[in-house]
Protein backbone atom coordinates (compact mmCIF):
# COMPACT_ATOMS: atom_id res chain seq x y z
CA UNK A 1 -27.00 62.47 -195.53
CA UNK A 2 -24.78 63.91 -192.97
CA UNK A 3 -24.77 67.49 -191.45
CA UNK A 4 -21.64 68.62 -193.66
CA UNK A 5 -22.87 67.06 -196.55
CA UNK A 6 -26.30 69.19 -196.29
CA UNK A 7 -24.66 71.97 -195.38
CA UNK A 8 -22.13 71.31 -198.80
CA UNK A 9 -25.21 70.90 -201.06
CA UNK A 10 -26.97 73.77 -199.95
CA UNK A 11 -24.08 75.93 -200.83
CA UNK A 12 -24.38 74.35 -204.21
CA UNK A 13 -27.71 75.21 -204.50
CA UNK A 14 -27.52 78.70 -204.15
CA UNK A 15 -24.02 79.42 -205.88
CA UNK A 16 -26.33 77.28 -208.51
CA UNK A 17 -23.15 76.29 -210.10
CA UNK A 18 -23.19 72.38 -209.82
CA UNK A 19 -20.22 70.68 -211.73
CA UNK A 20 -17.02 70.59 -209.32
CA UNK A 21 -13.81 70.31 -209.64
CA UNK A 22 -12.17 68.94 -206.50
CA UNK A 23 -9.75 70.99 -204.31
CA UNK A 24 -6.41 69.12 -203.36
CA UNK A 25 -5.94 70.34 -199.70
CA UNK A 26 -1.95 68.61 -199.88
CA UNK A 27 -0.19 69.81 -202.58
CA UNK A 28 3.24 71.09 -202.87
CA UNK A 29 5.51 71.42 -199.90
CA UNK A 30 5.49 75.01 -198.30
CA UNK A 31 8.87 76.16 -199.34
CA UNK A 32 7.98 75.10 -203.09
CA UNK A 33 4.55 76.97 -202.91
CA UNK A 34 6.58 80.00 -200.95
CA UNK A 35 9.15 80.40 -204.12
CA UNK A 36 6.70 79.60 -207.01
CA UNK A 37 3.76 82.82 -208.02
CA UNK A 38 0.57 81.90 -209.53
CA UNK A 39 1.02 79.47 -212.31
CA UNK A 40 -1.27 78.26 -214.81
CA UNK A 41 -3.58 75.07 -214.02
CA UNK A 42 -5.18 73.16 -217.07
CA UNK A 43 -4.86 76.74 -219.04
CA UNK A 44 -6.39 78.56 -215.76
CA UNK A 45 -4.90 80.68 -212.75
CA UNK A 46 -3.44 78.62 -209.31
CA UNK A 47 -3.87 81.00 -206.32
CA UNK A 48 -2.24 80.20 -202.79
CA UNK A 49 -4.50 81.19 -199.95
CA UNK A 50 -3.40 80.78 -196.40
CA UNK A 51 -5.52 80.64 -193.48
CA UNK A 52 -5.18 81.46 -189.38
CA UNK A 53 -7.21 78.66 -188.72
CA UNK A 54 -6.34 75.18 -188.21
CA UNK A 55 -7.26 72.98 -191.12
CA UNK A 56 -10.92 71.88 -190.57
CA UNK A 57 -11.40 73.59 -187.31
CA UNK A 58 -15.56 74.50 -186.86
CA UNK A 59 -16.48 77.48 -187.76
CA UNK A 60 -13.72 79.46 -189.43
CA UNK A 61 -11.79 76.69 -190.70
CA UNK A 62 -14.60 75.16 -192.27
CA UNK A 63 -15.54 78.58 -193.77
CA UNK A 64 -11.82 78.84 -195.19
CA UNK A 65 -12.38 75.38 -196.82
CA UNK A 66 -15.51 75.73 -198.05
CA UNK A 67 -15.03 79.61 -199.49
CA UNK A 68 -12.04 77.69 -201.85
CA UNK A 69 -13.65 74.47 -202.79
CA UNK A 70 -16.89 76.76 -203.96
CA UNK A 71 -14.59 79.47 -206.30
CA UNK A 72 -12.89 75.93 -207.39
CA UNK A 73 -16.35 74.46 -208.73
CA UNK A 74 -17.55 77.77 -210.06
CA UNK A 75 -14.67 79.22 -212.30
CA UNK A 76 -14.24 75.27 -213.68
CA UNK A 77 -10.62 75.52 -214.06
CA UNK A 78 -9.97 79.28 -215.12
CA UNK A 79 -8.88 79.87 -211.28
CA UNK A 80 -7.87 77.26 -208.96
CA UNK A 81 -7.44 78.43 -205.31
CA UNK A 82 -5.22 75.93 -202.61
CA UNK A 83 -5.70 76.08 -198.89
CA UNK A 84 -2.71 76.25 -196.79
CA UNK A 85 -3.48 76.54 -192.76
CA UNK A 86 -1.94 78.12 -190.10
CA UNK A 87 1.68 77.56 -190.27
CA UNK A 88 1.86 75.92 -193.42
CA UNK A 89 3.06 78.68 -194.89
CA UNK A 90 2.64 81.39 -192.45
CA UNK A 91 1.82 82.02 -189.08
CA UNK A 92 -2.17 82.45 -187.73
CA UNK A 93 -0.89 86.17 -187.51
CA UNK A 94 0.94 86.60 -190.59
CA UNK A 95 -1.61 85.88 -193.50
CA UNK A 96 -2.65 89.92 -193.67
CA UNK A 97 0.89 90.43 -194.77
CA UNK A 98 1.51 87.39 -196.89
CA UNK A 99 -1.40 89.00 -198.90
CA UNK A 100 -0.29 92.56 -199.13
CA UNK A 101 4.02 91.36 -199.56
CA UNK A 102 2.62 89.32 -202.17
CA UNK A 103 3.69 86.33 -200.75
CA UNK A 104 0.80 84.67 -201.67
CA UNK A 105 -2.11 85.55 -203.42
CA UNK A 106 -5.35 84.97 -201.05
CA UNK A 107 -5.83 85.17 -197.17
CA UNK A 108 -8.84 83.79 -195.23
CA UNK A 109 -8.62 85.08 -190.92
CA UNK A 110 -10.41 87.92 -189.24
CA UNK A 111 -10.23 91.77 -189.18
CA UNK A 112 -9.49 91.97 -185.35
CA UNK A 113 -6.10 90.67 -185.80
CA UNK A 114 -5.03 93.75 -187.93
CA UNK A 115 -5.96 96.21 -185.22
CA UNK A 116 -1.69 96.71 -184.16
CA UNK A 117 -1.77 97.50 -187.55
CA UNK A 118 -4.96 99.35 -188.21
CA UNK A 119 -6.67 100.52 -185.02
CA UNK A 120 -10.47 100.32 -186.66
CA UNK A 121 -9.82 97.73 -188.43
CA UNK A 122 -11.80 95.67 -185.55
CA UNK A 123 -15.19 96.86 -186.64
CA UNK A 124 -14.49 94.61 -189.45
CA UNK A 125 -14.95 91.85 -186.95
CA UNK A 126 -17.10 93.25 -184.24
CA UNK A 127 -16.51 95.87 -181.23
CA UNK A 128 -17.29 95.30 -177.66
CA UNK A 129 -21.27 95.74 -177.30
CA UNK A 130 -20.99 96.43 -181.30
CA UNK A 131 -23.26 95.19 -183.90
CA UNK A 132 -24.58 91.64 -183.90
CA UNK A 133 -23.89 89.12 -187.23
CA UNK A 134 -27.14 90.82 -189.12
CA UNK A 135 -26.94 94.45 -187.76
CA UNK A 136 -23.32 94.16 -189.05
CA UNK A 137 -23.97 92.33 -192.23
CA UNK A 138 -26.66 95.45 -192.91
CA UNK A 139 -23.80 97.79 -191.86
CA UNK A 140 -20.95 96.42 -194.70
CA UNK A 141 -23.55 95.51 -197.24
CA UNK A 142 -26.39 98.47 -197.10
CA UNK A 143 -24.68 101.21 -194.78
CA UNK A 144 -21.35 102.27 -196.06
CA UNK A 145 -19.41 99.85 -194.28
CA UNK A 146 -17.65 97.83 -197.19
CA UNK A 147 -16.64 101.01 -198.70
CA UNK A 148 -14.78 102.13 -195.54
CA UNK A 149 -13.55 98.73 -195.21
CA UNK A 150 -11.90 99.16 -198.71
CA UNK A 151 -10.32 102.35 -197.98
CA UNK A 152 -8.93 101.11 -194.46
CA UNK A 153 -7.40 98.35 -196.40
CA UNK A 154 -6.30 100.41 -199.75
CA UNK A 155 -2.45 101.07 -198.27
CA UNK A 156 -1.62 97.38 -198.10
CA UNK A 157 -2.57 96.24 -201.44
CA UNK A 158 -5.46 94.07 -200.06
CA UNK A 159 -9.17 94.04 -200.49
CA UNK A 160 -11.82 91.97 -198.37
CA UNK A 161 -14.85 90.48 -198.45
CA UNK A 162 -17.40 88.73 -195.94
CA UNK A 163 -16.81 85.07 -195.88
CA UNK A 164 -18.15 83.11 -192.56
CA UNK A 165 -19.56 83.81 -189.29
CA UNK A 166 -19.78 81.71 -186.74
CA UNK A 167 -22.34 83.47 -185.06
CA UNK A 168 -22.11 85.79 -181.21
CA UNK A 169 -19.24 84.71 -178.94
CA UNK A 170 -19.80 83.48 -175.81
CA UNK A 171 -17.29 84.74 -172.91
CA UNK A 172 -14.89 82.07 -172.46
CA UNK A 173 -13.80 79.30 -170.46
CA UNK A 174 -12.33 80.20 -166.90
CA UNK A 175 -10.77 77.66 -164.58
CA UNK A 176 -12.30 79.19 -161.69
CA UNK A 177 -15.33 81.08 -161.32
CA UNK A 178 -15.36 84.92 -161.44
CA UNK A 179 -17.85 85.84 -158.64
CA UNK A 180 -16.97 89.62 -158.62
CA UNK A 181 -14.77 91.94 -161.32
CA UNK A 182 -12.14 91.76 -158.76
CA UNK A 183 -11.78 88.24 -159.37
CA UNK A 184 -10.99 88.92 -162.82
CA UNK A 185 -7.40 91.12 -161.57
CA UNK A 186 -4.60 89.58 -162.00
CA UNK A 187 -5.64 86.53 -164.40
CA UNK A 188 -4.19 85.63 -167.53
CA UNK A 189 -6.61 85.58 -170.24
CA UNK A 190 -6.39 84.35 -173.87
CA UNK A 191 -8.19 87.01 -175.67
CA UNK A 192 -7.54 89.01 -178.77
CA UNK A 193 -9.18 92.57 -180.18
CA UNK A 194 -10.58 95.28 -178.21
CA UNK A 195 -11.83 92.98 -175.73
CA UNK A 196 -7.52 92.03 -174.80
CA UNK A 197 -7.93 96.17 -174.10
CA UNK A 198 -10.77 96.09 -171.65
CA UNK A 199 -9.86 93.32 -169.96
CA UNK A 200 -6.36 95.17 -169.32
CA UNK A 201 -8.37 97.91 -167.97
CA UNK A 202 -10.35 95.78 -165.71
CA UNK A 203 -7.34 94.07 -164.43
CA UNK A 204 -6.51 91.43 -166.23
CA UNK A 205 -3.65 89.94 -168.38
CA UNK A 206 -4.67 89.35 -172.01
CA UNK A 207 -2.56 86.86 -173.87
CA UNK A 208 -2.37 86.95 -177.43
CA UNK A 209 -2.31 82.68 -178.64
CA UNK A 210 -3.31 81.56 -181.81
CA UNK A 211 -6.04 78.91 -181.83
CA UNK A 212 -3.56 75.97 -181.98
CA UNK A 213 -1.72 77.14 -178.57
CA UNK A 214 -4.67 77.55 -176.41
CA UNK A 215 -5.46 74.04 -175.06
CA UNK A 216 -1.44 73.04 -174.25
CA UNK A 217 -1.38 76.87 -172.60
CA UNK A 218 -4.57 76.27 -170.75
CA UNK A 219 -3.49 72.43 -169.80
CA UNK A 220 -0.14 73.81 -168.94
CA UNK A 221 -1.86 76.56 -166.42
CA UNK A 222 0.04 78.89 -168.18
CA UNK A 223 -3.32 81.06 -168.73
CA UNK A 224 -6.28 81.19 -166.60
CA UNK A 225 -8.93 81.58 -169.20
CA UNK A 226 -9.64 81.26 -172.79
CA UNK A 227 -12.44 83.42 -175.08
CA UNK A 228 -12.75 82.20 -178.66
CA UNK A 229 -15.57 81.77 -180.67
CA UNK A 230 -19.09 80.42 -179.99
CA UNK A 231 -20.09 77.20 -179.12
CA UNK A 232 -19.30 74.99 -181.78
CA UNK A 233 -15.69 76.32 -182.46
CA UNK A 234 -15.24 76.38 -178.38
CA UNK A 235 -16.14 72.36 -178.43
CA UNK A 236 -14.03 71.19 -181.61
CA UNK A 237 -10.68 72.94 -179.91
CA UNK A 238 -11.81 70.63 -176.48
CA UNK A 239 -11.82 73.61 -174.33
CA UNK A 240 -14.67 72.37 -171.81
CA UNK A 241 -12.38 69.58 -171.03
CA UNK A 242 -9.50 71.65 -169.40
CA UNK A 243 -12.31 74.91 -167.60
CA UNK A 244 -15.35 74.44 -166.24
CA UNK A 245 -17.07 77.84 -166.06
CA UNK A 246 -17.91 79.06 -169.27
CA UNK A 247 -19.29 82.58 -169.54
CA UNK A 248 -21.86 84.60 -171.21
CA UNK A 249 -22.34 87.38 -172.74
CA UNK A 250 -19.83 87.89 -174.82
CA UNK A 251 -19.75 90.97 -174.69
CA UNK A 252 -16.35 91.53 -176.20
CA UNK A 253 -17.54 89.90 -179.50
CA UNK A 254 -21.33 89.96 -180.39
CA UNK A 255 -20.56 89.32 -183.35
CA UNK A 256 -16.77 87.49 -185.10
CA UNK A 257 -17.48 87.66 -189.17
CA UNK A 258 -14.15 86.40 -191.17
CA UNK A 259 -13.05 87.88 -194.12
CA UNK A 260 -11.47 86.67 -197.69
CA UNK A 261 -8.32 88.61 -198.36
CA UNK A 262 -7.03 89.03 -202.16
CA UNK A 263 -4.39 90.42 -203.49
CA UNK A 264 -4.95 93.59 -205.33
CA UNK A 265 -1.94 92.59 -208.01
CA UNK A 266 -3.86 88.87 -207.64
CA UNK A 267 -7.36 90.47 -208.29
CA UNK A 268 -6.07 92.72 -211.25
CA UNK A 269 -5.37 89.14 -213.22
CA UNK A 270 -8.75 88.18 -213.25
CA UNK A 271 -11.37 88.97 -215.60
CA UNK A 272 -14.71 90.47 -214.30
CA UNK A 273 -16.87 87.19 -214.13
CA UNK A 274 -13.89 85.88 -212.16
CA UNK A 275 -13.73 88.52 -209.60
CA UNK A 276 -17.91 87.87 -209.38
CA UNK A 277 -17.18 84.08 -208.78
CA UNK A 278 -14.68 85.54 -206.07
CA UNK A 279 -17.17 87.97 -204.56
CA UNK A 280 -20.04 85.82 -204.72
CA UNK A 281 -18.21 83.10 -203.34
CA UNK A 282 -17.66 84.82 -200.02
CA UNK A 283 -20.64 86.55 -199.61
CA UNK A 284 -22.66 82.48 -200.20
CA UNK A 285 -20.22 81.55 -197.44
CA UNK A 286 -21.27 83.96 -194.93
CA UNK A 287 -24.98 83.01 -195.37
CA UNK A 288 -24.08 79.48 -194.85
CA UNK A 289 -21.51 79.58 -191.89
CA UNK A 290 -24.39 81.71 -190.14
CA UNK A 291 -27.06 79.10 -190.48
CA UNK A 292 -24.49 76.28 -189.91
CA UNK A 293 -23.52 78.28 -186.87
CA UNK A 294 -27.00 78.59 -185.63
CA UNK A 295 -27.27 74.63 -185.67
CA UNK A 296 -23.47 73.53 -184.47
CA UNK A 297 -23.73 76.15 -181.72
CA UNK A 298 -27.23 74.83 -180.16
CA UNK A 299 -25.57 70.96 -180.94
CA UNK A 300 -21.82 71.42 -179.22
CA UNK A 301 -23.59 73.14 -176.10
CA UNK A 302 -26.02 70.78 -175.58
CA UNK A 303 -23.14 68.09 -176.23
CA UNK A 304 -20.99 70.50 -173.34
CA UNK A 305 -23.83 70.25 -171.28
CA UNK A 306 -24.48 66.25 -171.05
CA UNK A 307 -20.83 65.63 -169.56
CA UNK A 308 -21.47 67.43 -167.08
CA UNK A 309 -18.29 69.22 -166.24
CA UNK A 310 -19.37 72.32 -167.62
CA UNK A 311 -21.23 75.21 -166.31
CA UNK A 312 -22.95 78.00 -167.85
CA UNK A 313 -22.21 80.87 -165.93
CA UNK A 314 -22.99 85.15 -166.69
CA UNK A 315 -20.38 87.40 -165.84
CA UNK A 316 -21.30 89.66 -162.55
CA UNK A 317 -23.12 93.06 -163.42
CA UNK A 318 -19.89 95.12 -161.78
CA UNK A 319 -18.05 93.52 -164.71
CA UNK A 320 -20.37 94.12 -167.21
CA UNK A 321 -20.65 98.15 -166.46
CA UNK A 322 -17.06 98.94 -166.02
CA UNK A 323 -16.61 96.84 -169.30
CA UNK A 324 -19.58 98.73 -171.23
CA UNK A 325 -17.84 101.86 -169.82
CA UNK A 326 -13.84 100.60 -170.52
CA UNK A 327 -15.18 99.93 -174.54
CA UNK A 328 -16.63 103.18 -174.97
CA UNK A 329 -13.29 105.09 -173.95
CA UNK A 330 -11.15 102.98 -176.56
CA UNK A 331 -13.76 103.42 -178.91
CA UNK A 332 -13.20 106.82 -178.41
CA UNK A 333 -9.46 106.47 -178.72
CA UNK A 334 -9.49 104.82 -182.08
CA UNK A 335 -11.83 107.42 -182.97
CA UNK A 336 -9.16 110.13 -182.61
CA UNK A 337 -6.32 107.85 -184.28
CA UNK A 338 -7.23 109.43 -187.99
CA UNK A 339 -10.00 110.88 -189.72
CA UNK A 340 -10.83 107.40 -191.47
CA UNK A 341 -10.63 105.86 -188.09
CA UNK A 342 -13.33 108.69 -186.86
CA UNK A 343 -15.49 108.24 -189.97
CA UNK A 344 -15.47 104.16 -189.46
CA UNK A 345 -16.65 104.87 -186.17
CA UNK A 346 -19.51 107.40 -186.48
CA UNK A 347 -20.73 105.18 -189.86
CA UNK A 348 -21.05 102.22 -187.32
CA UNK A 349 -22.39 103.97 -184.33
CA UNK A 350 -25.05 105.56 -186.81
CA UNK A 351 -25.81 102.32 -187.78
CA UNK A 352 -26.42 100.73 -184.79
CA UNK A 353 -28.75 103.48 -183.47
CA UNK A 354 -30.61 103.12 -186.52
CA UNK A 355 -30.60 99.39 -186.11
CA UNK A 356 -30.98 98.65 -182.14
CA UNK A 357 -34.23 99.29 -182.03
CA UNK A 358 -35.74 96.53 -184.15
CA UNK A 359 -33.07 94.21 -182.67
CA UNK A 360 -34.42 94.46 -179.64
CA UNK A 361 -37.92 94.29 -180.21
CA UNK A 362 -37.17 91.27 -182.94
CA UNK A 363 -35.08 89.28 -179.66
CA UNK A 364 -37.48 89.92 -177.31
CA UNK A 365 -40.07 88.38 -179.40
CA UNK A 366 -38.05 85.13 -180.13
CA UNK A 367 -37.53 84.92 -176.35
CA UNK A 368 -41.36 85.02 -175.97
CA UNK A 369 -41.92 82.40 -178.26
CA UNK A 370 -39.14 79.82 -176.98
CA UNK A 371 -40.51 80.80 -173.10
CA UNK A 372 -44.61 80.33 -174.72
């Protein structure tokens, strides 16, 4: 059986909901499924739900597939959701407010593309030195965090859940090696979040691509560098193939959960077992993109590795401090953008004092065991 298909079953397994009903990932041409709302489907609901990921791409892609397909089998016809990807419909940065203009009726894409809109809405995705996938998972699920989340979100009409992780982010890939953080002034990186703000600080140039544009802009040397995911998303887009330094830590994103947007008009048609098949959906996504992660991350580096045209490579320490420092002064800033934005950020910097300490102890174990 191959890797998806395991991964597919074992979704199955713990939805425990077994007879499917197969998602059609063509469908209707985007102007038709633009003009026409949710209709019925074999005496059930049809909701449109577009993505900022290329169709299929590792990680978030697959999570966006998979999150749609797994509502599909469980509500057996009552609800019916289609995938659209990036630019099917709308743009990679547009699906937030296709959601909330009611456009369509679902969204799959991250919280740290909202944060023009929303300044904390990137703790819904992860902070510079912030929270790592299971500290943050504690944080929404256990700590407040979803509740805040909720609020944050309440203006546009939109609630979101957890659905896929691909795991810490490495650094990125740089065409030339960054010795020093002076060799990081002047370069233009593809980043997006808070880390796009401390790079600025430090000197750089963030450029804000979708994950479509990155290879031609990289091939094209119209941008130095390029930090995206982890491993396995890094591979599938072929980024080793155009830089061969790529970095560690990431310390811009520990952490890069995505989230399931719906409608609150789209939400309000559905029936309570419904919304659970919804909710529970999402939340068995996120515990299988983080052990799929796990395994595709260890399996594309290795496969980086063996051409041997790529280099592992940490960032310097001078670029590490003045980031650590950099974060902590926009933290501070979004902090004093509202008083939402300054409870979101003392509920996650409570949390991660309360957390830190068994996360390190915890690592430093593992790392025992793999050096023993």
């Amino acid at each position: 059986m191959a890797p998806s298909t395991i991964s597919t079953a074992i979704g199955d397994i713990m939805i425990n909901r077994r007879n499917a009903l197969g998602l059609t990932v063509g469908g209707l041409a985007a102007s038709a499924a633009i003009a026409s709302p949710a209709i019925a489907r074999e005496n059930g609901l049809r909701f449109r739900m577009v993505t900022s990921w290329p169709r299929g791409r590792a990680g978030p892609g697959v999570s966006a597939q998979r999150v749609a397909e797994r509502i599909n089998r469980m509500a057996e016809g009552r609800l019916h959701v289609e995938l659209f990807a990036a630019g099917e419909i709308v743009s990679a940065f547009g699906v937030l407010d296709a959601v909330s203009e009611g456009t369509v009726e679902m969204g799959h894409s991250a919280a740290i593309y909202w944060q023009g809109k929303m300044p904390a809405a990137s703790f819904f995705t992860t902070v510079p030195f912030g929270l790592g996938p299971i500290e943050h998972q504690a944080w929404i699920a256990l700590r407040g965090g979803q509740e805040l989340w909720d609020e944050l979100y309440r203006p546009y009409g939109v609630r979101a859940f957890m659905a896929g992780n691909p795991g810490p982010n490495m650094g990125g890939f740089f065409r030339e090696r960054i010795a020093s953080l002076a060799d990081l002034r002047g370069r233009r990186i593809r980043i997006v979040g808070l880390g796009a703000q401390i790079f600025e600080k430090l000197g750089a140039t963030p450029v804000n691509l979708p994950a479509g544009e990155m290879v031609t802009a990289l091939d094209r040397g119209a941008i130095d560098g390029v930090e995206f995911l982890a491993p396995a998303s890094d591979y599938d887009t072929g980024l080793h193939q155009h830089a061969p330094y790529y970095y560690a830590p990431g310390f811009n994103k520990p952490n890069g959960p995505s989230e399931l947007l719906i409608s609150d008009a789209a939400w309000q048609q559905l029936p309570d077992d419904l919304r659970a098949i919804v909710a529970e959906g999402a939340r068995a996504e996120h515990a299988l993109a983080l052990a799929d992660a796990h395994q595709d991350n260890a399996r594309a580096l290795d496969a980086m590795l063996t051409t041997g045209n790529v280099s592992i490579e940490a960032f310097p320490g001078d670029l590490i401090s003045a980031a650590r420092e950099a974060a902590g002064e926009i933290i501070d800033e979004i902090a004093a953008t509202s008083q939402l934005a300054e409870r979101i950020v003392a509920s996650y910097r409570e949390a991660q004092g309360t957390l830190r300490n068994w996360t390190a102890l915890s690592s430093d174990m593992a790392r025992s065991l793999v050096r023993s």
